[in-house]
Protein backbone atom coordinates (compact mmCIF):
# COMPACT_ATOMS: atom_id res chain seq x y z
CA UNK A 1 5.29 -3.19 -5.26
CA UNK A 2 8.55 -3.94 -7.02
CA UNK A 3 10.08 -2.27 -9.68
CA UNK A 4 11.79 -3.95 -12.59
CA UNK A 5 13.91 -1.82 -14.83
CA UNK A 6 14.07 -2.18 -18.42
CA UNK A 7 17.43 -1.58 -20.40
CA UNK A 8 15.10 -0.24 -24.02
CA UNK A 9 12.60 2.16 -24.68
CA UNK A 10 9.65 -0.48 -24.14
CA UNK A 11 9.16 -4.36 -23.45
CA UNK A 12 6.51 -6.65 -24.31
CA UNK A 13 4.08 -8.22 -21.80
CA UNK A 14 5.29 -11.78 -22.52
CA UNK A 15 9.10 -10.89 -22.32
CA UNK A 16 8.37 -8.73 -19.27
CA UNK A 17 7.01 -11.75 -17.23
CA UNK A 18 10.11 -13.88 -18.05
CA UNK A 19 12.20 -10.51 -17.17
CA UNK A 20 10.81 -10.08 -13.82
CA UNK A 21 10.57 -13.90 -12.68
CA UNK A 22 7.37 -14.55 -12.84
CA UNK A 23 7.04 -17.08 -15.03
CA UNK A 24 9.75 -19.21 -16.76
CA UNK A 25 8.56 -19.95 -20.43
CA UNK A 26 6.58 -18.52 -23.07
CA UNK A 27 4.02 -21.46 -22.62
CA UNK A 28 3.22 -19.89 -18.82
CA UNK A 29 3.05 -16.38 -20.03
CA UNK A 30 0.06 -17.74 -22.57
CA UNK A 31 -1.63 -19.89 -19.70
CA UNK A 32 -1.78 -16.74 -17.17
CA UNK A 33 -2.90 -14.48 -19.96
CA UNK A 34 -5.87 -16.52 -21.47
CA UNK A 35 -6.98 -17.08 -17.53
CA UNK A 36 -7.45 -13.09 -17.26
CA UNK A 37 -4.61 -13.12 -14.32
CA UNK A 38 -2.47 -9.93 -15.24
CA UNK A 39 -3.77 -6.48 -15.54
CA UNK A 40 -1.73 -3.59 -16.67
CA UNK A 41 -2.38 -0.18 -15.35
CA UNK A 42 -5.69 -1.56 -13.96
CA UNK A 43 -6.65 -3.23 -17.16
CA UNK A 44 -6.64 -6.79 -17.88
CA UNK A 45 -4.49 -8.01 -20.79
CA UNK A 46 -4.28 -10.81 -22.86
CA UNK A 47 -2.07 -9.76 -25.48
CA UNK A 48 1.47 -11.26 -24.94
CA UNK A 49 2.86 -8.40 -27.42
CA UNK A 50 1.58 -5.52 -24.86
CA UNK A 51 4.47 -3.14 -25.30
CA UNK A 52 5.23 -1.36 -21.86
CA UNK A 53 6.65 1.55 -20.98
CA UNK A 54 8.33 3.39 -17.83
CA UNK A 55 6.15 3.99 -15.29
CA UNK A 56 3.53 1.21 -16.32
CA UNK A 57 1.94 -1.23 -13.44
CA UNK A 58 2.01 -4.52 -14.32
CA UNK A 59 -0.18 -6.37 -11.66
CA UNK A 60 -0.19 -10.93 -11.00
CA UNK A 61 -3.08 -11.77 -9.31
CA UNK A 62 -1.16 -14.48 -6.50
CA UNK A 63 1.99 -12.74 -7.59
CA UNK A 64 2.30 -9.25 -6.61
CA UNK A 65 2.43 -6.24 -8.27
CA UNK A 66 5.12 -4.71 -10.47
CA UNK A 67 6.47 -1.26 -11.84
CA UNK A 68 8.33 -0.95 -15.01
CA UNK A 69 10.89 1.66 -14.71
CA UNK A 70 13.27 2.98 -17.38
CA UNK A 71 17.56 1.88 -16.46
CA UNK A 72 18.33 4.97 -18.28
């Protein structure tokens, strides 16, 4: 698992998966949403506007599996 630390209180979903790498544009985050390929704390999510918080899990199916952890 790899852990990706956030600089605010939260981030969204959509800015969180051009944070971490995993996808490059806005247009990608929508595409792996709508296919059901990202669950957050076991859940999946198709809301780009997800807020997350420290200690969240953030998992890609084919991508891996992320932790959002607070810089502070």
């Amino acid at each position: 698992m790899r852990t990706v630390r956030i600089h605010t209180e939260h981030i969204t979903l959509g800015q969180f998966l051009k944070y971490a790498n995993i996808i490059a544009t806005g247009g990608e985050a929508k595409a792996i949403l709508q296919e059901g390929l990202v669950r957050v704390d076991g859940n999946k999510e198709r809301r780009r506007g997800r807020k997350l918080y420290p200690g969240m899990r953030v998992d890609v199916d084919g991508l891996g599996s992320y932790r959002v952890e607070s810089d502070a």
